[in-house]
C-alpha atoms as a PDB file:
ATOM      1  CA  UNK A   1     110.128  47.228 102.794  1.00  0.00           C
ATOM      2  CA  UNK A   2     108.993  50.680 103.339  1.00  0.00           C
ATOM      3  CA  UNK A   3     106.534  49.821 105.898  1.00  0.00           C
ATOM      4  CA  UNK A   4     109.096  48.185 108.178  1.00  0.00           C
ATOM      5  CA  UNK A   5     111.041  51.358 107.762  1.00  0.00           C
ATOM      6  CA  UNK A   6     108.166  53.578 109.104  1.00  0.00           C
ATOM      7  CA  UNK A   7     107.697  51.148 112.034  1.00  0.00           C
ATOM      8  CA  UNK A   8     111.385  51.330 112.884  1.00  0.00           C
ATOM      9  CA  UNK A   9     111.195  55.097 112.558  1.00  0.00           C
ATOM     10  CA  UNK A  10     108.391  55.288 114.894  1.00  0.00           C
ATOM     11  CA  UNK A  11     109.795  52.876 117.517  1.00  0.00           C
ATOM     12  CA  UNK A  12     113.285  54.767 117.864  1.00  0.00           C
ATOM     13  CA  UNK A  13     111.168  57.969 118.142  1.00  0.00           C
ATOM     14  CA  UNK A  14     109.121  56.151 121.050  1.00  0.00           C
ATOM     15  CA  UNK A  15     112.252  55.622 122.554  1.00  0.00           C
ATOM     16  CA  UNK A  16     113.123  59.391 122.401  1.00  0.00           C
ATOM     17  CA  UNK A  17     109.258  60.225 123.695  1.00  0.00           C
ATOM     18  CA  UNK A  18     110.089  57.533 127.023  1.00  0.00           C
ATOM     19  CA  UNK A  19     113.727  58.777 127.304  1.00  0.00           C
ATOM     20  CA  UNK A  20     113.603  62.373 126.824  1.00  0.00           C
ATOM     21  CA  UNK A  21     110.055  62.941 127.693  1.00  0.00           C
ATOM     22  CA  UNK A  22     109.479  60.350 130.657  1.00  0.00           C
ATOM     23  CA  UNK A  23     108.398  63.485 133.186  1.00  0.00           C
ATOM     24  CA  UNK A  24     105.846  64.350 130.837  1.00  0.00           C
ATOM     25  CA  UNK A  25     104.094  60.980 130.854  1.00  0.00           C
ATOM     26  CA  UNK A  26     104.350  59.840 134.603  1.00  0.00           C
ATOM     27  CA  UNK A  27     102.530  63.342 135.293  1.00  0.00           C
ATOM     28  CA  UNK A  28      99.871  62.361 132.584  1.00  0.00           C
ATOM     29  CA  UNK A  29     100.350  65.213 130.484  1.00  0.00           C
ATOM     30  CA  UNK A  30      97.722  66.017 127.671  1.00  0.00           C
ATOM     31  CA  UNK A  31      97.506  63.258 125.092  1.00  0.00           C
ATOM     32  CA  UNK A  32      98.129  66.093 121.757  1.00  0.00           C
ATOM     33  CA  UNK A  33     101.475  67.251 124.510  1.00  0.00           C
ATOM     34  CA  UNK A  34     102.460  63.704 123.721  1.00  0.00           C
ATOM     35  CA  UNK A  35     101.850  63.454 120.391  1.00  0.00           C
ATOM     36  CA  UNK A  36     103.382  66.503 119.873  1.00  0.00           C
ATOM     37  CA  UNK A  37     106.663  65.282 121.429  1.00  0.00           C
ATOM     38  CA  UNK A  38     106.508  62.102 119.363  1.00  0.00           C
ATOM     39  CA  UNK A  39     105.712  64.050 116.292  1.00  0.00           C
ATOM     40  CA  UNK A  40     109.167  66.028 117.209  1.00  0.00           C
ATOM     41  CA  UNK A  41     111.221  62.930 117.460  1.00  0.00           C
ATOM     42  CA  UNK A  42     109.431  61.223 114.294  1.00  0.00           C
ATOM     43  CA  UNK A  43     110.056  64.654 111.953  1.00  0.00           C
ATOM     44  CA  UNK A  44     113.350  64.551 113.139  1.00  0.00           C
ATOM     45  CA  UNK A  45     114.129  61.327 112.066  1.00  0.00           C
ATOM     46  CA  UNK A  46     113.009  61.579 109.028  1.00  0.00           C
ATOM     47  CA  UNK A  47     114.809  64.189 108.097  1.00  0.00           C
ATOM     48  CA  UNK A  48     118.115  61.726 108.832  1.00  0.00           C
ATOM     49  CA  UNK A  49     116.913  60.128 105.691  1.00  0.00           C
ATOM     50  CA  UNK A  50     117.630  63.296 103.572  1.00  0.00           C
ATOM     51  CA  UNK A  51     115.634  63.166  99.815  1.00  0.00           C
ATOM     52  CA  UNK A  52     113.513  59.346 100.618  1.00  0.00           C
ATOM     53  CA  UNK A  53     110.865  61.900 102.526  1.00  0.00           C
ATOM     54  CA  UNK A  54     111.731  64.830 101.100  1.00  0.00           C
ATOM     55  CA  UNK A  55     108.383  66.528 100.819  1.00  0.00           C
ATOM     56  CA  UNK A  56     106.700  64.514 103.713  1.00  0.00           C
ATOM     57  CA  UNK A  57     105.700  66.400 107.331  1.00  0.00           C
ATOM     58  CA  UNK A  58     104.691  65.054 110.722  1.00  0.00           C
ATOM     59  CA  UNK A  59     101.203  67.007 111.733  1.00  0.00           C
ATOM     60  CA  UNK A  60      99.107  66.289 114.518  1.00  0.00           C
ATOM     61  CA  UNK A  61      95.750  67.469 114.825  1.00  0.00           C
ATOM     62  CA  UNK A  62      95.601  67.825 110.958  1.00  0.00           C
ATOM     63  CA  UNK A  63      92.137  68.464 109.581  1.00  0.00           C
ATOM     64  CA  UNK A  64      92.641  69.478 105.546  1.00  0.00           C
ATOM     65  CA  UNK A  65      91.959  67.303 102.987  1.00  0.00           C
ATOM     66  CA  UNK A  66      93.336  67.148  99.501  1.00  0.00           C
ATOM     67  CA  UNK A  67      94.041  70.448  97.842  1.00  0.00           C
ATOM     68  CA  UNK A  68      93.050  71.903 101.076  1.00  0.00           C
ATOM     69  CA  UNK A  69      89.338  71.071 101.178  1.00  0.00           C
ATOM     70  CA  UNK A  70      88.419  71.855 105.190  1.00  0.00           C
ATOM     71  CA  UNK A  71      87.532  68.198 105.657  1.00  0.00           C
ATOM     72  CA  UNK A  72      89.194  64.769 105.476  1.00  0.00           C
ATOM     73  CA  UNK A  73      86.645  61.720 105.275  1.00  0.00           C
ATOM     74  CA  UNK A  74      86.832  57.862 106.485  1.00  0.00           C
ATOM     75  CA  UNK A  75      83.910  55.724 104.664  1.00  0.00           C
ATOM     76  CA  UNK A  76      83.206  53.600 107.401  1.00  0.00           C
ATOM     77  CA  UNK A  77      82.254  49.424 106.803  1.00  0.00           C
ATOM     78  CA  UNK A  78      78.467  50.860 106.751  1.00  0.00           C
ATOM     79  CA  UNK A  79      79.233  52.728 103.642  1.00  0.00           C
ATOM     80  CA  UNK A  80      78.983  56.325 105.333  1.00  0.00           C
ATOM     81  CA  UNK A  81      81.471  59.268 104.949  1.00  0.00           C
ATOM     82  CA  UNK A  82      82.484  60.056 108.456  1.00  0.00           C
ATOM     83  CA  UNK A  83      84.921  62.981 109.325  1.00  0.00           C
ATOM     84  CA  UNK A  84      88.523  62.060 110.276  1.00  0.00           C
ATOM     85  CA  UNK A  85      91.579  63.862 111.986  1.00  0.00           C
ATOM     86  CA  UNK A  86      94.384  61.683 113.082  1.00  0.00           C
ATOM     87  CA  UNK A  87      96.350  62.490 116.418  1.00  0.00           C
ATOM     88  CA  UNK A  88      99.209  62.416 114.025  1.00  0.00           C
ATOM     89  CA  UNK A  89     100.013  62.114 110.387  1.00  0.00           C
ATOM     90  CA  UNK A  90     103.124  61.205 108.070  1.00  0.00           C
ATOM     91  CA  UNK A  91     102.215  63.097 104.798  1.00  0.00           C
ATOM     92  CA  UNK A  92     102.636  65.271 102.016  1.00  0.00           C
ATOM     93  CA  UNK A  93      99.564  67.182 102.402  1.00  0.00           C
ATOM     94  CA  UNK A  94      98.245  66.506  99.464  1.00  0.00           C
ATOM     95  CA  UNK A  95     101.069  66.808  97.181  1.00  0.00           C
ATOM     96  CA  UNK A  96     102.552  63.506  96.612  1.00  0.00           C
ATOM     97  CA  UNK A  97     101.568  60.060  95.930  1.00  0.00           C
ATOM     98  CA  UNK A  98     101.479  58.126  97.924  1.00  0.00           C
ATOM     99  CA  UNK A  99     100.247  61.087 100.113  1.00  0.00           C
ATOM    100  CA  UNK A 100      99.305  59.032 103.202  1.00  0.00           C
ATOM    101  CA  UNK A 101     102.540  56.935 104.849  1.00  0.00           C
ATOM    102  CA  UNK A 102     101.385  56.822 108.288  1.00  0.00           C
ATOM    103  CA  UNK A 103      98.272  57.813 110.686  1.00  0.00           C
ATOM    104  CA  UNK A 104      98.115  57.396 114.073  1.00  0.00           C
ATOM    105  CA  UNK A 105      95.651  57.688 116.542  1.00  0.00           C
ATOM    106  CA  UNK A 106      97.176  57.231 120.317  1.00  0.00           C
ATOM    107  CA  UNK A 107      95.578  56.704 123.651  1.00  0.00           C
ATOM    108  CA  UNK A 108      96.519  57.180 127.343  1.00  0.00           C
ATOM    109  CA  UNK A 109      96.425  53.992 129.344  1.00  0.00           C
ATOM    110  CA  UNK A 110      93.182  53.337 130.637  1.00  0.00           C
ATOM    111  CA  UNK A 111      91.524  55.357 128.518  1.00  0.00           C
ATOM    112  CA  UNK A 112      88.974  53.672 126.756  1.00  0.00           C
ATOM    113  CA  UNK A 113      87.049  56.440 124.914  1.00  0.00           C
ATOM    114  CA  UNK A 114      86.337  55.469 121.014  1.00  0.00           C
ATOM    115  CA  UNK A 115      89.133  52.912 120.889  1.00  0.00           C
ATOM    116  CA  UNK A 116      86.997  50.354 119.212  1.00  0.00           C
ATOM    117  CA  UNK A 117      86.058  53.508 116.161  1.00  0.00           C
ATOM    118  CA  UNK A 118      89.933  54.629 116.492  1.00  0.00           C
ATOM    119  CA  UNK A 119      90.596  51.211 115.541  1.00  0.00           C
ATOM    120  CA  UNK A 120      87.986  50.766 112.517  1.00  0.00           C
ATOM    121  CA  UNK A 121      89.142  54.093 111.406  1.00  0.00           C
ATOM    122  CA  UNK A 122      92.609  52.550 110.817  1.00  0.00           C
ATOM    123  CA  UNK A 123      91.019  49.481 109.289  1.00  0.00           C
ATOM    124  CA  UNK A 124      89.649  51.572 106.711  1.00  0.00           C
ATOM    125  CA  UNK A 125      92.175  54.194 106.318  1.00  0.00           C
ATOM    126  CA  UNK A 126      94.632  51.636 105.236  1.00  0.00           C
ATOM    127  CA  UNK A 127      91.913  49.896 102.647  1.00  0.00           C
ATOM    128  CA  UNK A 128      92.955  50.484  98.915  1.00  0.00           C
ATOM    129  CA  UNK A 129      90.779  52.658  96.387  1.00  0.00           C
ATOM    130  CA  UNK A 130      88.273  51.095  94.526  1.00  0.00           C
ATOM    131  CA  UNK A 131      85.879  52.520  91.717  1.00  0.00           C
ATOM    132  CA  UNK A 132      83.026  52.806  94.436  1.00  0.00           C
ATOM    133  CA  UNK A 133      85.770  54.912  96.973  1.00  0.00           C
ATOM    134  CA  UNK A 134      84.177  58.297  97.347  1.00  0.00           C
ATOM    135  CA  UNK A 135      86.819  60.608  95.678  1.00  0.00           C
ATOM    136  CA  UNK A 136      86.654  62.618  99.845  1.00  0.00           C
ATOM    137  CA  UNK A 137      87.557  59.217 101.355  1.00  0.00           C
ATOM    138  CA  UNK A 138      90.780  58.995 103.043  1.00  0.00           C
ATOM    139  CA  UNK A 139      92.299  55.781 102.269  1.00  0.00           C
ATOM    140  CA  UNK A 140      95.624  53.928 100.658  1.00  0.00           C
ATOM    141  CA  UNK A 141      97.645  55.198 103.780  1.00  0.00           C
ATOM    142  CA  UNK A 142     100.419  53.001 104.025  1.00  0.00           C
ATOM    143  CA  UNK A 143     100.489  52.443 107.721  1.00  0.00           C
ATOM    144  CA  UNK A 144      97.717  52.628 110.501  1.00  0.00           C
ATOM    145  CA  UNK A 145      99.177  52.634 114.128  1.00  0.00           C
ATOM    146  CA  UNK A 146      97.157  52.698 117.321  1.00  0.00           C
ATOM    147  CA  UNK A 147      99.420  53.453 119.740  1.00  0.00           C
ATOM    148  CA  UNK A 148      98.960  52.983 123.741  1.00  0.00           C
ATOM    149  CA  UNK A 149     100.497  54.823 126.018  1.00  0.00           C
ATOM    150  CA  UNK A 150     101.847  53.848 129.290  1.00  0.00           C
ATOM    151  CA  UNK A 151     103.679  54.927 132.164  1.00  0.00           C
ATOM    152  CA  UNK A 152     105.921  51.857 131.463  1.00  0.00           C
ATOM    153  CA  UNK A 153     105.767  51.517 127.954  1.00  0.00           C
ATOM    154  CA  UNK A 154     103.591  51.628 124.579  1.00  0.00           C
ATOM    155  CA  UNK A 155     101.661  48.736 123.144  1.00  0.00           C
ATOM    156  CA  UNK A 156     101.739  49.413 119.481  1.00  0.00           C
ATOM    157  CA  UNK A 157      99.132  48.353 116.793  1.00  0.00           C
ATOM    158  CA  UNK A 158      99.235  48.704 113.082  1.00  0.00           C
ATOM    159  CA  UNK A 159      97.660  48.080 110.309  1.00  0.00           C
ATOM    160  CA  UNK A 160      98.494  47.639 106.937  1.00  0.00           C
ATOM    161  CA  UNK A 161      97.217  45.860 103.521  1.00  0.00           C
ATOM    162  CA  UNK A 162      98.055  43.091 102.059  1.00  0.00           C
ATOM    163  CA  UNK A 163      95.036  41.583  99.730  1.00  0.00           C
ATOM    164  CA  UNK A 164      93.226  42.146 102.989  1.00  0.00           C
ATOM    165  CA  UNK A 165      93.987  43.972 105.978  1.00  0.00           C
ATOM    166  CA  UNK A 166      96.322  42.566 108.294  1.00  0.00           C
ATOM    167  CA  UNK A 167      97.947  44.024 111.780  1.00  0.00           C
ATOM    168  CA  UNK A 168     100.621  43.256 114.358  1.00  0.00           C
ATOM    169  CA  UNK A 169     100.345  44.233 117.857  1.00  0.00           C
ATOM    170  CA  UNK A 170     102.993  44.406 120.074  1.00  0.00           C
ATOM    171  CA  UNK A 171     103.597  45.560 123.812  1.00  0.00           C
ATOM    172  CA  UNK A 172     107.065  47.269 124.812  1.00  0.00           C
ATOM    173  CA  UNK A 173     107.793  47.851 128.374  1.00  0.00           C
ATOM    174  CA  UNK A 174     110.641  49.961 129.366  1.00  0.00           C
ATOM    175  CA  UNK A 175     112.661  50.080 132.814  1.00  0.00           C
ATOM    176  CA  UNK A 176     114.664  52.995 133.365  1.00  0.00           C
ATOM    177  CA  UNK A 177     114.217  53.508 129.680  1.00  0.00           C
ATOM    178  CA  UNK A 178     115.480  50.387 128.568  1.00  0.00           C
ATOM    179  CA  UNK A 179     113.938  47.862 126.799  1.00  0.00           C
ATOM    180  CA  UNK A 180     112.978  44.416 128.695  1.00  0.00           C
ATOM    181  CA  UNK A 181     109.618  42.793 127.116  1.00  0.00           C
ATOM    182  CA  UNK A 182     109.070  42.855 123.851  1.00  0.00           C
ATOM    183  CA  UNK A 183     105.393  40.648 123.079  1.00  0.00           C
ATOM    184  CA  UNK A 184     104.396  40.264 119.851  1.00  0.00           C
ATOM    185  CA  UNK A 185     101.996  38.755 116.937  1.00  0.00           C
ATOM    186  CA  UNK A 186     100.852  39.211 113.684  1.00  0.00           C
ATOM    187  CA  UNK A 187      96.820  38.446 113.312  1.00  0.00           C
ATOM    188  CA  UNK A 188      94.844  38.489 109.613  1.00  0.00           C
END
């Protein structure tokens, strides 16, 4: 399935960001010099996959909406439109459908700032359009992904829907950039 793809896509390119870029996070660089790196290695697998994302881009930081309207909007469980920009986005920018495969929002360990609204934000990205959908909402992304980074590994949560919304989380720990834990489970 084409979600399972995009997670595959996104671990190997994790294991570029903890191979290539392991410097980088034992000095607790930036979080956006990061995703930046991760966007690299993500892009660049992609493009491995020649015409199946032909027309799709890895952006971080992005902040256009469709047809490049200067805002992007979540609607939140309360009903309210809420601006959004993902740390990092797998899109077409706005000229494909699906448009939305994958948005991530990523955290530094022990950094605990908005996780619980990074998390509802990827709830509700992932959430299907209905008639009542505000035609400004984000939403029908494929894939949600919280990611954590840390200096030994990632723990990984996405999101996805399914008649509801369902995610997996899963913790990876590396050791001189090599695999050795792998903990997951899939919740509803």
């Amino acid at each position: 399935m084409f979600r399972e793809l995009l997670v595959r896509l996104l671990k190997e390119s994790l294991a570029s960001l903890f191979i290539i870029d392991k410097r980088n996070i034992d000095m607790r660089v930036n979080e956006m010099n990061l995703c930046a790196r991760l966007a690299h290695y993500l892009e660049n697998r992609l493009r491995e996959y020649g015409t199946l994302f032909e027309g799709y881009y890895v952006d971080t930081e992005y902040n256009r909406g469709v047809y490049g309207s200067k805002t992007k909007y979540v609607e939140y469980n309360d009903k309210n439109l809420h601006a959004v920009r993902c740390d990092l986005l797998i899109h077409s920018r706005g000229l494909k459908v699906p448009d939305n495969l994958l948005a991530l929002e990523m955290k530094k360990e022990k950094v605990d700032t908005n996780v619980d609204n990074d998390h509802d934000r990827l709830q509700n990205i992932v959430k299907p359009r209905t008639k009542e959908t505000p035609t400004e909402a984000v939403c029908d992304t494929l894939l949600g992904v919280f990611l954590e980074i840390r200096h030994n590994g990632y723990v990984l949560t996405t999101y996805w829907y399914d008649r509801k919304v369902r995610y997996n989380e899963e913790t990876m720990l590396f050791s001189v950039c090599k695999k050795i834990k792998k903990i997951s489970a899939i919740k509803e």
